[in-house]
Protein backbone atom coordinates (compact mmCIF):
# COMPACT_ATOMS: atom_id res chain seq x y z
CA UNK A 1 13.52 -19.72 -40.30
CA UNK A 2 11.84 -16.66 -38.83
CA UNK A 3 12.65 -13.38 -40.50
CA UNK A 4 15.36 -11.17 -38.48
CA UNK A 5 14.21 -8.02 -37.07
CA UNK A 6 16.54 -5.09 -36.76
CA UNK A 7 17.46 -3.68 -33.45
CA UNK A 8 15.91 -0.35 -33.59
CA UNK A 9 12.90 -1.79 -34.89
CA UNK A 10 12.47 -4.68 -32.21
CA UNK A 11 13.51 -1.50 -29.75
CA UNK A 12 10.48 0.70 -30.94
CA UNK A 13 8.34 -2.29 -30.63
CA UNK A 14 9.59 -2.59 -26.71
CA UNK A 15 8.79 0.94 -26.26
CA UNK A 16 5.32 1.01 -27.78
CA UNK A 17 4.20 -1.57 -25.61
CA UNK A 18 5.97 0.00 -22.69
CA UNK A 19 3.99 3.20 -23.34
CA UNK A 20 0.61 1.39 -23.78
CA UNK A 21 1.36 -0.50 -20.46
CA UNK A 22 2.24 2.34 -18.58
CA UNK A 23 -1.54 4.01 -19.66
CA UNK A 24 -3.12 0.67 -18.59
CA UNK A 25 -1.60 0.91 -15.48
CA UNK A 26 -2.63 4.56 -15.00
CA UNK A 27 -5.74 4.15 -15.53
CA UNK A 28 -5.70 0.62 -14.33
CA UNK A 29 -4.76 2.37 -10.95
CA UNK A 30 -7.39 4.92 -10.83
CA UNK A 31 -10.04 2.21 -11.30
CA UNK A 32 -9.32 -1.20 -10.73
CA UNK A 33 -12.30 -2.15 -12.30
CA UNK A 34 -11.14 -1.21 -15.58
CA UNK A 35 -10.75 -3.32 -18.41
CA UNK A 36 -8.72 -6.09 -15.94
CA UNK A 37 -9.14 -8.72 -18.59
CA UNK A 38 -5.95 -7.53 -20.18
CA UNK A 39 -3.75 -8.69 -17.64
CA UNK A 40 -6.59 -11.59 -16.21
CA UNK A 41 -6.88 -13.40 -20.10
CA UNK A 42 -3.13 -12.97 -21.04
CA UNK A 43 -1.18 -13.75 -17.76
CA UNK A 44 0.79 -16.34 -17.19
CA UNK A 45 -0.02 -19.73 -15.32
CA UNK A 46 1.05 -19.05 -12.11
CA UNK A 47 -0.48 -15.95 -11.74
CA UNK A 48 -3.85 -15.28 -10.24
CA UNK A 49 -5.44 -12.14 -10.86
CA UNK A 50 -9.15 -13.25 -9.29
CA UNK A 51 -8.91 -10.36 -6.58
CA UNK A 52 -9.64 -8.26 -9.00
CA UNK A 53 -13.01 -8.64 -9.74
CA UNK A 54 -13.64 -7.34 -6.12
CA UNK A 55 -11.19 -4.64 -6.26
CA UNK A 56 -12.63 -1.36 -5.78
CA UNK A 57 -9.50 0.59 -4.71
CA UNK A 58 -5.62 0.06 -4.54
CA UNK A 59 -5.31 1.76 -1.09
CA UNK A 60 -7.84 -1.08 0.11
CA UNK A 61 -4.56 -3.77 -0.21
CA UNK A 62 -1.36 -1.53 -0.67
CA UNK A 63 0.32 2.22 0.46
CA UNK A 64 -0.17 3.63 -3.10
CA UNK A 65 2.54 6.50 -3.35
CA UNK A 66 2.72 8.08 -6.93
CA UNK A 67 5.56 10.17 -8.32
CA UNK A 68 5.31 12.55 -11.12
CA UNK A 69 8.84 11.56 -12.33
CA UNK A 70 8.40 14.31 -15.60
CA UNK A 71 11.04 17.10 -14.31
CA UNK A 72 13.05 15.06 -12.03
CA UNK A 73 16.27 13.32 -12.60
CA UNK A 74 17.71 9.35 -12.37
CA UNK A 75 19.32 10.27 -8.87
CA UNK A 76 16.33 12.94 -7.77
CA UNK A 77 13.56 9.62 -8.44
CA UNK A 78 16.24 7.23 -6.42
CA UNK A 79 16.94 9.09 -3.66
CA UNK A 80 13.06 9.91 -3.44
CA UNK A 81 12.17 6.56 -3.40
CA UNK A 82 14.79 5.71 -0.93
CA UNK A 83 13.76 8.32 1.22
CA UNK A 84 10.14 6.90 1.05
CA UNK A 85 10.96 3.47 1.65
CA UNK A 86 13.27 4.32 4.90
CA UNK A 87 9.90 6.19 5.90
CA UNK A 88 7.92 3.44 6.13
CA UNK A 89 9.95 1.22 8.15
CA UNK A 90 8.17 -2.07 7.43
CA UNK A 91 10.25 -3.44 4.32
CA UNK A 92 11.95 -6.52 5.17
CA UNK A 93 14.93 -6.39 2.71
């Protein structure tokens, strides 16, 4: 039987690896080039990753729109994000 692990030990463990794949996806973002075998070697079956290796830029394939969320709150980052998506007029919902 596989030893229990205690809530807010299993919930620091989430958040860790939230935090460290947030920063991969920062930097990840700034240059696509950057270590993509984290995401290329560990992925899951049906996912294929092999644009990558061409990948110079994010803007080349998708409107990249970043928010610095740090001072604003859960209804300021919603409504933002709504606002942003009624702007571009092209999301088929």
């Amino acid at each position: 039987m596989a030893p229990r692990i205690h809530r807010e030990v299993a919930t620091e463990i989430i958040e860790r690896w939230q935090r460290c794949l947030l920063a991969w996806l920062r930097m990840h973002h700034q240059d696509p080039q950057w270590t993509p075998h984290v995401i290329q070697e560990y992925a899951a079956g049906i996912m294929d990753f092999t644009r990558l290796s061409t990948l110079r830029s994010y803007e080349e394939v998708a409107n990249v729109k970043i928010l610095d969320t740090t001072n604003l709150a859960l209804h300021e980052v919603a409504q933002w994000v709504v606002d942003w998506i009624n702007h571009q007029g092209n999301f088929i919902i």
